[in-house]
PDB file of N, CA and C in Angstrom:
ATOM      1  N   UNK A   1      48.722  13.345  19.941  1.00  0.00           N
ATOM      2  CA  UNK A   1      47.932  12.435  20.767  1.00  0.00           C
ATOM      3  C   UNK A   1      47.643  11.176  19.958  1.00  0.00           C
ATOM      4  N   UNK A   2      47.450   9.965  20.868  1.00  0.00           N
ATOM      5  CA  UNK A   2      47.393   8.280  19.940  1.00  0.00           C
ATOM      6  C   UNK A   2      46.073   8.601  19.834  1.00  0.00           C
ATOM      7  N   UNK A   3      45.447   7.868  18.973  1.00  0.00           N
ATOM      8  CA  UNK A   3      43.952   7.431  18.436  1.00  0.00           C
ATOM      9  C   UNK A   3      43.663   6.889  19.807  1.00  0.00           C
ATOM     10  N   UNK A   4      44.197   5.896  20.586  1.00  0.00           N
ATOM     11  CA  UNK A   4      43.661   5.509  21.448  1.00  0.00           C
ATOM     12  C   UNK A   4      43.121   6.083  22.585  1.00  0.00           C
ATOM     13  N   UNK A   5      44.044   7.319  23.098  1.00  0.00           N
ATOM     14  CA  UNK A   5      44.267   8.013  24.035  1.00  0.00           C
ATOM     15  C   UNK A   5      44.469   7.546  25.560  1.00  0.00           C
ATOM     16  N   UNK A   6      44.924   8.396  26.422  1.00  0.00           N
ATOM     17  CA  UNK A   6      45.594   8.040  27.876  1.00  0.00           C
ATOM     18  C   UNK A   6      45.200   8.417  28.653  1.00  0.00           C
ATOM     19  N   UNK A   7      45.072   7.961  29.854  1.00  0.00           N
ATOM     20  CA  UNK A   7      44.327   8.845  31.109  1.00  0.00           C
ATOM     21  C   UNK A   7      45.302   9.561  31.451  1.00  0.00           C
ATOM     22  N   UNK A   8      44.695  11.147  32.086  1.00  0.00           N
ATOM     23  CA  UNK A   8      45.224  12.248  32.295  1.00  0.00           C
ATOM     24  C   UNK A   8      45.875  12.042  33.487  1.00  0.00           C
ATOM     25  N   UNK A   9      45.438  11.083  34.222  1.00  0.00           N
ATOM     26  CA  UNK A   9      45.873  10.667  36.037  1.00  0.00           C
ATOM     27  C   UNK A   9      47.118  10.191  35.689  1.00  0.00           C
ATOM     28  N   UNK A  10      47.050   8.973  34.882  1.00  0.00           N
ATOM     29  CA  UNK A  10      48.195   7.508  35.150  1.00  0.00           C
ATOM     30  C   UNK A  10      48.723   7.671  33.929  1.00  0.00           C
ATOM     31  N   UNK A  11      48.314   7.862  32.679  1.00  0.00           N
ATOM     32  CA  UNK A  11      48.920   7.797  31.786  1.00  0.00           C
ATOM     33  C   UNK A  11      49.094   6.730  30.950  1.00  0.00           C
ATOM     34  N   UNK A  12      48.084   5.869  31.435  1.00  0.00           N
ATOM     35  CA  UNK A  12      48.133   4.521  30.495  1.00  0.00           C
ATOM     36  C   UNK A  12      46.816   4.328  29.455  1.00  0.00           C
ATOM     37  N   UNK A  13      47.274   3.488  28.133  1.00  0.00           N
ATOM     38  CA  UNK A  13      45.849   3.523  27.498  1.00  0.00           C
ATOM     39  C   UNK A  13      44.517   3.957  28.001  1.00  0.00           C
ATOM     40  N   UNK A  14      43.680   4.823  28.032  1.00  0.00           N
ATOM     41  CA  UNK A  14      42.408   4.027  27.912  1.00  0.00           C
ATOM     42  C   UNK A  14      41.536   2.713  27.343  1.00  0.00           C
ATOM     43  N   UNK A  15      40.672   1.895  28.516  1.00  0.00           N
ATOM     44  CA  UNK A  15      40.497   0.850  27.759  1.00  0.00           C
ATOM     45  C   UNK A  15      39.007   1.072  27.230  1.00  0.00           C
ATOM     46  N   UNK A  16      38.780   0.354  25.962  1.00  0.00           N
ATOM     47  CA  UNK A  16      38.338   0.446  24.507  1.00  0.00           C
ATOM     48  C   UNK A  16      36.777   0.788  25.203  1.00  0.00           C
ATOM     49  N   UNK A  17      35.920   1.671  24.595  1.00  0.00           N
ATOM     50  CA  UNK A  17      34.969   2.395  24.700  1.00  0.00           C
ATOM     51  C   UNK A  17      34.973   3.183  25.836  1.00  0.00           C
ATOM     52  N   UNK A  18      35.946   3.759  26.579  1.00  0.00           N
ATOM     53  CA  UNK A  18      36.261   4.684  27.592  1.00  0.00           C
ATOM     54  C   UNK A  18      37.070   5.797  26.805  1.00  0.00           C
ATOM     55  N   UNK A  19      37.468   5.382  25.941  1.00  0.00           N
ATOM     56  CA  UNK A  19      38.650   6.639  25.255  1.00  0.00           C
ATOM     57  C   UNK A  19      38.146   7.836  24.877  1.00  0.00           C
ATOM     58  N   UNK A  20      36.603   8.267  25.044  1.00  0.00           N
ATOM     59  CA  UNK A  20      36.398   9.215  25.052  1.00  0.00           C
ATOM     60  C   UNK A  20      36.521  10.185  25.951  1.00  0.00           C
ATOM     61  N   UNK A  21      36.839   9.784  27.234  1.00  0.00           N
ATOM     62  CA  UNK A  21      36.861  10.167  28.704  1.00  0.00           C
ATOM     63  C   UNK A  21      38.343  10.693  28.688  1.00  0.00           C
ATOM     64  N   UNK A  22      38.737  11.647  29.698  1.00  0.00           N
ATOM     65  CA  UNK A  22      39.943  12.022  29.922  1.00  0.00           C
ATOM     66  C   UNK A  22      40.834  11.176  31.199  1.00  0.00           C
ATOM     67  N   UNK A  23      39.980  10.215  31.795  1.00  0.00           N
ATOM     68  CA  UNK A  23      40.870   9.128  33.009  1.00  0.00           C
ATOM     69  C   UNK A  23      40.118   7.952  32.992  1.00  0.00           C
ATOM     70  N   UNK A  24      40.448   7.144  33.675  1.00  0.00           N
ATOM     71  CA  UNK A  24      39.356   5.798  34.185  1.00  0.00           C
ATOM     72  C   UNK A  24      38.527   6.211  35.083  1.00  0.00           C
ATOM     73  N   UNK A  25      37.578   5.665  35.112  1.00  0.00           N
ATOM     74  CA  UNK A  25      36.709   5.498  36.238  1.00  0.00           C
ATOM     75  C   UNK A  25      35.530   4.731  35.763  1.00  0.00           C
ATOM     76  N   UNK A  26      35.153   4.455  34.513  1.00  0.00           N
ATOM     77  CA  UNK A  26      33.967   3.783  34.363  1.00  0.00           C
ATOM     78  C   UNK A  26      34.283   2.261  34.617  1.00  0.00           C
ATOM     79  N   UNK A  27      35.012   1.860  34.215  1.00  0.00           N
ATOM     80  CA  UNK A  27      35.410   0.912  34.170  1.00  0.00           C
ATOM     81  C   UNK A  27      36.409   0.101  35.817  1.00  0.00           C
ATOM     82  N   UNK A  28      36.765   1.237  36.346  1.00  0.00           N
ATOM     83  CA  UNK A  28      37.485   0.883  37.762  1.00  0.00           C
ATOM     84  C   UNK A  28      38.677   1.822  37.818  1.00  0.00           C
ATOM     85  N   UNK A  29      39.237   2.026  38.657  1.00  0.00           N
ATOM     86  CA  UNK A  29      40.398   2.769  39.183  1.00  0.00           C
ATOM     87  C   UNK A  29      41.666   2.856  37.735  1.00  0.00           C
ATOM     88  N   UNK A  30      42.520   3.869  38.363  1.00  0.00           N
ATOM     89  CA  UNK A  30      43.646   3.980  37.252  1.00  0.00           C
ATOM     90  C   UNK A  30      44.496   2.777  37.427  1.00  0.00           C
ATOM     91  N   UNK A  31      45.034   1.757  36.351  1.00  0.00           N
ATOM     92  CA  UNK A  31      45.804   0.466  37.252  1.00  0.00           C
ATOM     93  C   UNK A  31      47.385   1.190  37.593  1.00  0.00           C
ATOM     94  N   UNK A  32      47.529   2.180  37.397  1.00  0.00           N
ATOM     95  CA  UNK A  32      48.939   2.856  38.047  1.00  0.00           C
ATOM     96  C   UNK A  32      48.507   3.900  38.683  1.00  0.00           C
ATOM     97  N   UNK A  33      50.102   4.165  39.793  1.00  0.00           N
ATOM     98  CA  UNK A  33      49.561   5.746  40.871  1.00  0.00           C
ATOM     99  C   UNK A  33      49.407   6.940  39.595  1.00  0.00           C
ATOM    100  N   UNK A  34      49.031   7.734  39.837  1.00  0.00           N
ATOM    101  CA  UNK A  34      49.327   8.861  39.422  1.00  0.00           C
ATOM    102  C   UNK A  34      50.216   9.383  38.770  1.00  0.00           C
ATOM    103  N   UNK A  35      50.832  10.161  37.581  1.00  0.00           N
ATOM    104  CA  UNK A  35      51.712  10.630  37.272  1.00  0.00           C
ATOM    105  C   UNK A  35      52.152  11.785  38.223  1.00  0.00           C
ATOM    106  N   UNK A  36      53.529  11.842  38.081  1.00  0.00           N
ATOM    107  CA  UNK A  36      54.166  13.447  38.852  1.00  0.00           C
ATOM    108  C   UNK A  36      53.715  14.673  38.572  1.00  0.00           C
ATOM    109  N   UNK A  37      53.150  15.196  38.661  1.00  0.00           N
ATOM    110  CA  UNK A  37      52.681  16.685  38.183  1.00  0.00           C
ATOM    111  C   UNK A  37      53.978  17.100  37.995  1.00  0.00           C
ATOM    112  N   UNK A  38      53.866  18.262  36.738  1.00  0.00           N
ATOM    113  CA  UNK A  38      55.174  18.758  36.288  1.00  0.00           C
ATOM    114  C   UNK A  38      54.609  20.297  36.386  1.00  0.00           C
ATOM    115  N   UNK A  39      55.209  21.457  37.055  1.00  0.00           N
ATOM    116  CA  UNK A  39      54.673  22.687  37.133  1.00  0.00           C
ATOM    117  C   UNK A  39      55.673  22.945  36.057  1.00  0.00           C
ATOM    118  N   UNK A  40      54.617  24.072  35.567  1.00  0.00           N
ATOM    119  CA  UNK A  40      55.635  24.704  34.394  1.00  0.00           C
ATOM    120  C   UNK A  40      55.632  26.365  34.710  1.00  0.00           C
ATOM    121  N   UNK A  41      56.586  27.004  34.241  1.00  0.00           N
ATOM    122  CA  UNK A  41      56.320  28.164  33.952  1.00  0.00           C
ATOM    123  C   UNK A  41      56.027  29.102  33.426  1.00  0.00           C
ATOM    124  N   UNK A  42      55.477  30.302  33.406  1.00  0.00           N
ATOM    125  CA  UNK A  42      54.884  31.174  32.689  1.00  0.00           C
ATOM    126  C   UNK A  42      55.299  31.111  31.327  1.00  0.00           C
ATOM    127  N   UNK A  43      56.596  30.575  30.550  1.00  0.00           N
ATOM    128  CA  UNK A  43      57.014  30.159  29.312  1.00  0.00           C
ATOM    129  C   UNK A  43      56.180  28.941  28.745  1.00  0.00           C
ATOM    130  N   UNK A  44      55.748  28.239  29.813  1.00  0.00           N
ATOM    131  CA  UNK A  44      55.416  26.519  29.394  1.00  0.00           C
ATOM    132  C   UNK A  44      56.565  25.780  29.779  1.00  0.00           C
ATOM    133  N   UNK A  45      57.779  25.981  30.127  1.00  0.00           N
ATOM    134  CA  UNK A  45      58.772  25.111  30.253  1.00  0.00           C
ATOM    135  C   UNK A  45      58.444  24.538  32.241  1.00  0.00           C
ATOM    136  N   UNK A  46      58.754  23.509  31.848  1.00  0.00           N
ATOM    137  CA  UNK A  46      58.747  22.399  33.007  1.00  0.00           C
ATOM    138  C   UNK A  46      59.737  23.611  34.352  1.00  0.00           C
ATOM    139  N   UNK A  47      59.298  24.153  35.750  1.00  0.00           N
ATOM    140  CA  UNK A  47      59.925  24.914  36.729  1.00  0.00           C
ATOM    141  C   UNK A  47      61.302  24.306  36.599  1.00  0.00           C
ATOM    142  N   UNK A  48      62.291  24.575  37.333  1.00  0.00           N
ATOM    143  CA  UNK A  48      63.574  24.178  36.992  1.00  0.00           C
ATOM    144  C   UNK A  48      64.000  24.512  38.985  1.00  0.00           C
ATOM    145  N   UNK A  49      64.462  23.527  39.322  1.00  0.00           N
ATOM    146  CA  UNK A  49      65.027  23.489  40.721  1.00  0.00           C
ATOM    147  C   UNK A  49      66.188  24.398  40.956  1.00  0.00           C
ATOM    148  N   UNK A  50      66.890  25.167  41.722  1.00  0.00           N
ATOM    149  CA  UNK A  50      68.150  26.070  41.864  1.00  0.00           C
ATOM    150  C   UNK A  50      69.032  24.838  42.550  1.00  0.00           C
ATOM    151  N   UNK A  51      70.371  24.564  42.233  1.00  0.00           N
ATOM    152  CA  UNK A  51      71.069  23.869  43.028  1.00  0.00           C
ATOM    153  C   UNK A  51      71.628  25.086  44.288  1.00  0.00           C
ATOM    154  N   UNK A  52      72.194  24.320  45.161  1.00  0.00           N
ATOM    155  CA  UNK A  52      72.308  25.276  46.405  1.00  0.00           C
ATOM    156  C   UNK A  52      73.360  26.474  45.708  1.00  0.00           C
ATOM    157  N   UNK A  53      74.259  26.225  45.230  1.00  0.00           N
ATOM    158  CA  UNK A  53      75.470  27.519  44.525  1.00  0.00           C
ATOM    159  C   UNK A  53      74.670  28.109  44.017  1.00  0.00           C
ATOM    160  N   UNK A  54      73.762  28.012  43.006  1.00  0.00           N
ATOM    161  CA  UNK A  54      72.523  29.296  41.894  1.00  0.00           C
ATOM    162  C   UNK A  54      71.736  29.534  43.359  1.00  0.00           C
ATOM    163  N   UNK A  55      71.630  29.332  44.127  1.00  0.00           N
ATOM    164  CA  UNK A  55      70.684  29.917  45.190  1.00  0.00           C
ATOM    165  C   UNK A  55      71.186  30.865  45.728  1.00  0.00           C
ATOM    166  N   UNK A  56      72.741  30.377  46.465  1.00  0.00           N
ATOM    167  CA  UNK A  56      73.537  31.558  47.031  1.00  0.00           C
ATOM    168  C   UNK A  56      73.950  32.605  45.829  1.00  0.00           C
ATOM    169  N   UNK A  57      73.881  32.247  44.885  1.00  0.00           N
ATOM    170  CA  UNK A  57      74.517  33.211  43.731  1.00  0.00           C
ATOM    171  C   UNK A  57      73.147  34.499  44.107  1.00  0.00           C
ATOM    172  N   UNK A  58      71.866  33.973  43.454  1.00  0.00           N
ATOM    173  CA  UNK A  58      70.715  34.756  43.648  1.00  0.00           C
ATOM    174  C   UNK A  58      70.356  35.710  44.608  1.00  0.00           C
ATOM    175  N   UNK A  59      70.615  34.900  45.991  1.00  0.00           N
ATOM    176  CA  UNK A  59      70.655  35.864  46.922  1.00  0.00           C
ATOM    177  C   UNK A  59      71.448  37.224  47.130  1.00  0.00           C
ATOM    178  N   UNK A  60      72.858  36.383  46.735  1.00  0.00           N
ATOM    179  CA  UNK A  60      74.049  37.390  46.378  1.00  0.00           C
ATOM    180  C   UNK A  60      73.432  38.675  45.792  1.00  0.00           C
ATOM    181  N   UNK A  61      72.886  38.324  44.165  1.00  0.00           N
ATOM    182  CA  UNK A  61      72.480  39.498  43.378  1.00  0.00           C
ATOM    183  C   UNK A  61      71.283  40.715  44.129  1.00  0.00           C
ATOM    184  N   UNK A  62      70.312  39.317  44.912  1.00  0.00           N
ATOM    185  CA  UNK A  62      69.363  40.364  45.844  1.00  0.00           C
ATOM    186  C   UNK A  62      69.726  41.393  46.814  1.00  0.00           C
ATOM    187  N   UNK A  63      71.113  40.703  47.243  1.00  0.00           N
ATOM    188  CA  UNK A  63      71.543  41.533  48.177  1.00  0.00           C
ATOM    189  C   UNK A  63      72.501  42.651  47.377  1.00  0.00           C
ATOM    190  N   UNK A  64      72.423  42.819  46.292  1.00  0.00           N
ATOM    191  CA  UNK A  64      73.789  44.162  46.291  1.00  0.00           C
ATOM    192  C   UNK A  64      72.646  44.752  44.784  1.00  0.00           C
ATOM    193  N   UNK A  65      71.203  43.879  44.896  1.00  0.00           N
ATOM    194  CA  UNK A  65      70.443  44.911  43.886  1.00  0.00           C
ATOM    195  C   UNK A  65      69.516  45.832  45.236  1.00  0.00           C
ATOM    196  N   UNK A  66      69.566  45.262  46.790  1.00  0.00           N
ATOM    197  CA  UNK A  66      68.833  45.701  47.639  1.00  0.00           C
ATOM    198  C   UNK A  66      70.074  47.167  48.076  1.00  0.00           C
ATOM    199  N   UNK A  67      70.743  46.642  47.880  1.00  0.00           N
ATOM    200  CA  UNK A  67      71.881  47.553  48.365  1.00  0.00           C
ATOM    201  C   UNK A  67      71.908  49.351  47.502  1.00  0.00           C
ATOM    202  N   UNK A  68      72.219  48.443  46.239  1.00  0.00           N
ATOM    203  CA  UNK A  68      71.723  49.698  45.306  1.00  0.00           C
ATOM    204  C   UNK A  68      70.817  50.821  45.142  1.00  0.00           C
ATOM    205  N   UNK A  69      69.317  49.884  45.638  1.00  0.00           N
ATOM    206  CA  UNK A  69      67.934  50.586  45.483  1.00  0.00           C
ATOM    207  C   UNK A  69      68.369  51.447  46.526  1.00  0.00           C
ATOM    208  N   UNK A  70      68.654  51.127  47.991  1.00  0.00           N
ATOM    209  CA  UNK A  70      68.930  51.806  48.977  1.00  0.00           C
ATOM    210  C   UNK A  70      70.208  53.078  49.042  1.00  0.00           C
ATOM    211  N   UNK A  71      70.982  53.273  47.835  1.00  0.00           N
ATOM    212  CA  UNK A  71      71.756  54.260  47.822  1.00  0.00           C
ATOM    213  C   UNK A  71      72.915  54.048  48.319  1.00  0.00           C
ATOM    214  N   UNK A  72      73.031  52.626  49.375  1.00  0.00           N
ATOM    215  CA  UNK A  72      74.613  52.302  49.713  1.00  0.00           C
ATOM    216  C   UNK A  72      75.506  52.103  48.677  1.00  0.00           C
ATOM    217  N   UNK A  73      75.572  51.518  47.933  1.00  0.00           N
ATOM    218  CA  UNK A  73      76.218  51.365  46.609  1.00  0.00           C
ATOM    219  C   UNK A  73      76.299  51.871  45.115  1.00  0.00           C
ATOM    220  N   UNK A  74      77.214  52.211  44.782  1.00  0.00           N
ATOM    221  CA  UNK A  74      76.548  52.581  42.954  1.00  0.00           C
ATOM    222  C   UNK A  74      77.630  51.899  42.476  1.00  0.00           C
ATOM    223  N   UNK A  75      76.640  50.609  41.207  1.00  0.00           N
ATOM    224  CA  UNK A  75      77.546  49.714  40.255  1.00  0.00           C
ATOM    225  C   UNK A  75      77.237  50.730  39.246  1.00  0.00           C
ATOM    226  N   UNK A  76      77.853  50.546  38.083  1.00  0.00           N
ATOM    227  CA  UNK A  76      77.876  50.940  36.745  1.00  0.00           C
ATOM    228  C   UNK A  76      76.373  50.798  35.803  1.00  0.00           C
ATOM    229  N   UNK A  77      76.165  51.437  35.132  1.00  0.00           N
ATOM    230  CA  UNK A  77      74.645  51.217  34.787  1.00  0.00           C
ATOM    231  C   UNK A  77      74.415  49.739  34.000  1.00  0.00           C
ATOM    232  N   UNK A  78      75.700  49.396  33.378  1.00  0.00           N
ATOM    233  CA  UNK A  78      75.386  47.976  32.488  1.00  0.00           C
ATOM    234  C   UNK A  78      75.428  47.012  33.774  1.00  0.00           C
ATOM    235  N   UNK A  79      76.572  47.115  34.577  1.00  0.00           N
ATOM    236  CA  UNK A  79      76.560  46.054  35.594  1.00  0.00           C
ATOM    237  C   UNK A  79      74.817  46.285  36.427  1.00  0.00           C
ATOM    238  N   UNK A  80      74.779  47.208  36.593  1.00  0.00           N
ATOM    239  CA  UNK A  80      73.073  47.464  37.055  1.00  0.00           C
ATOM    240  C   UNK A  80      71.783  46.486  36.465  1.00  0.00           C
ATOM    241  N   UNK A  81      72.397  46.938  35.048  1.00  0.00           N
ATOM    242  CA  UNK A  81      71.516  45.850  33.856  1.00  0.00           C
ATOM    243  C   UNK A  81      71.624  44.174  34.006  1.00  0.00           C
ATOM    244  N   UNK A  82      72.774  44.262  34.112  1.00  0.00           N
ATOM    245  CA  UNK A  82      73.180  42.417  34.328  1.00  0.00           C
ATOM    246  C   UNK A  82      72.533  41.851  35.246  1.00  0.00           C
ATOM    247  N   UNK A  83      72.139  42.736  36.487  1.00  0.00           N
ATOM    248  CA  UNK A  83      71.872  42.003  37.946  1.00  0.00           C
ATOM    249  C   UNK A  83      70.608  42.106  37.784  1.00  0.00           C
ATOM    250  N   UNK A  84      69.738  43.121  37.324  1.00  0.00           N
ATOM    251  CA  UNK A  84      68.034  42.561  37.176  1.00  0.00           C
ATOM    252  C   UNK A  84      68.039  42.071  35.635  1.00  0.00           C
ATOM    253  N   UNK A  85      68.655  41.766  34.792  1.00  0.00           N
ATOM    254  CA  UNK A  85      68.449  40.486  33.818  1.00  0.00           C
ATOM    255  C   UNK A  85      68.731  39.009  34.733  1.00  0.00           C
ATOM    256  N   UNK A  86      69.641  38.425  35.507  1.00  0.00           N
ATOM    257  CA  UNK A  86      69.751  37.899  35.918  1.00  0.00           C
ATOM    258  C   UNK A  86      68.611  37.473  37.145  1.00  0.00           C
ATOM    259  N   UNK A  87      68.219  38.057  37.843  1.00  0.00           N
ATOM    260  CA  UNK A  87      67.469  38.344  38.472  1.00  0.00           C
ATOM    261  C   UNK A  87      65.538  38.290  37.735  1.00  0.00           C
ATOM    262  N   UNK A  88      65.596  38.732  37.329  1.00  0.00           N
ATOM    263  CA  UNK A  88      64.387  38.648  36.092  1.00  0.00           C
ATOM    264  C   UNK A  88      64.375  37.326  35.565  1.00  0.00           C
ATOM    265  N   UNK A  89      65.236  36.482  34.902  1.00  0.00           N
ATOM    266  CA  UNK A  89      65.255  35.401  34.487  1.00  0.00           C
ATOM    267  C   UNK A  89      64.929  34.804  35.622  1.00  0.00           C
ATOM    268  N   UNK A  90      65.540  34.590  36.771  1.00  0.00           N
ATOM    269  CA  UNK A  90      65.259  33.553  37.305  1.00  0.00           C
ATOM    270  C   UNK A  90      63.797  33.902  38.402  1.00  0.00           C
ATOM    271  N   UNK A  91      63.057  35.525  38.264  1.00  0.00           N
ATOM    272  CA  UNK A  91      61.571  34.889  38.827  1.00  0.00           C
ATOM    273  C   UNK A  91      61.208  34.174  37.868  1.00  0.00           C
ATOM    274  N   UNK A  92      61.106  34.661  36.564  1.00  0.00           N
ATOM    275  CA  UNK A  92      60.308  33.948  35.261  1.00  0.00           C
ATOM    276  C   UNK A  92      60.708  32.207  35.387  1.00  0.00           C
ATOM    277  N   UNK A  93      61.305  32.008  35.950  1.00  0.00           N
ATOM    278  CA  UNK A  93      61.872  30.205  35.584  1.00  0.00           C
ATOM    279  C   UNK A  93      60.547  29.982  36.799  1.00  0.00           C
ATOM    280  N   UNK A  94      60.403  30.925  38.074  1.00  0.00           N
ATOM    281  CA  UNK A  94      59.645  30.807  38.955  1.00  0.00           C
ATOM    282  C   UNK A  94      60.509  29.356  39.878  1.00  0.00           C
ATOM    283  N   UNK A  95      61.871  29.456  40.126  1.00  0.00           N
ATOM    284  CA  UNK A  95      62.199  28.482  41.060  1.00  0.00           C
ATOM    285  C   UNK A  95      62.065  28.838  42.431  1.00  0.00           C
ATOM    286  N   UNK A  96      61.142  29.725  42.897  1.00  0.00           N
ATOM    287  CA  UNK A  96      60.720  29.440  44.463  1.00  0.00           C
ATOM    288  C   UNK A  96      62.129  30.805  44.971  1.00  0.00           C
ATOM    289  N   UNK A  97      62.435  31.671  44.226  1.00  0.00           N
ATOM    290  CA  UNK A  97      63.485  32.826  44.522  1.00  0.00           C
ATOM    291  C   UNK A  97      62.558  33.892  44.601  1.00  0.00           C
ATOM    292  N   UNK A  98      62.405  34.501  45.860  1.00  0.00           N
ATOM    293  CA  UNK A  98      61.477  35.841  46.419  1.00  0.00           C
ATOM    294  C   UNK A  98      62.323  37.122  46.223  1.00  0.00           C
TER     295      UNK A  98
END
């Protein structure tokens, strides 16, 4: 962090005897919008978007790990392993995959 420090809103200096504060307001509004909120995930790393192919891939895996649980299918126990590592990784990224 600068000696000076930044508002938590906008992200620009604080100006001089406000820098103890975490945004503007004593002084008047933030002079920029808002920064983007960045969600992170349970790691700390910034969420990560699925492009549409890692989406259909995901589903893919849901559907033949749903398949499995249900007794229609039997993969191999490592291939078993691959599909909830895969699967596991990507709740933890937390990209919005149920």
């Amino acid at each position: 962090m600068n000696s000076k420090g930044n508002c938590k809103i906008c992200g620009e200096p604080m100006p001089e005897g406000e820098t103890m504060f975490h945004f503007h307001g004593y002084s008047g509004p933030c002079p920029k919008p808002p920064l983007k909120k960045v969600e992170l995930d349970p790691a700390g790393e910034p969420k990560a978007e699925l492009t549409v192919l890692e989406r259909k891939a995901i589903e893919a895996l849901n559907t033949i790990k749903a398949a499995v649980d249900g007794g229609l299918i039997q993969l191999p126990v490592g291939m078993q392993m691959d599909v909830d590592v895969v699967l596991m990784m990507a709740t933890v990224r937390r990209v919005g995959v149920q």
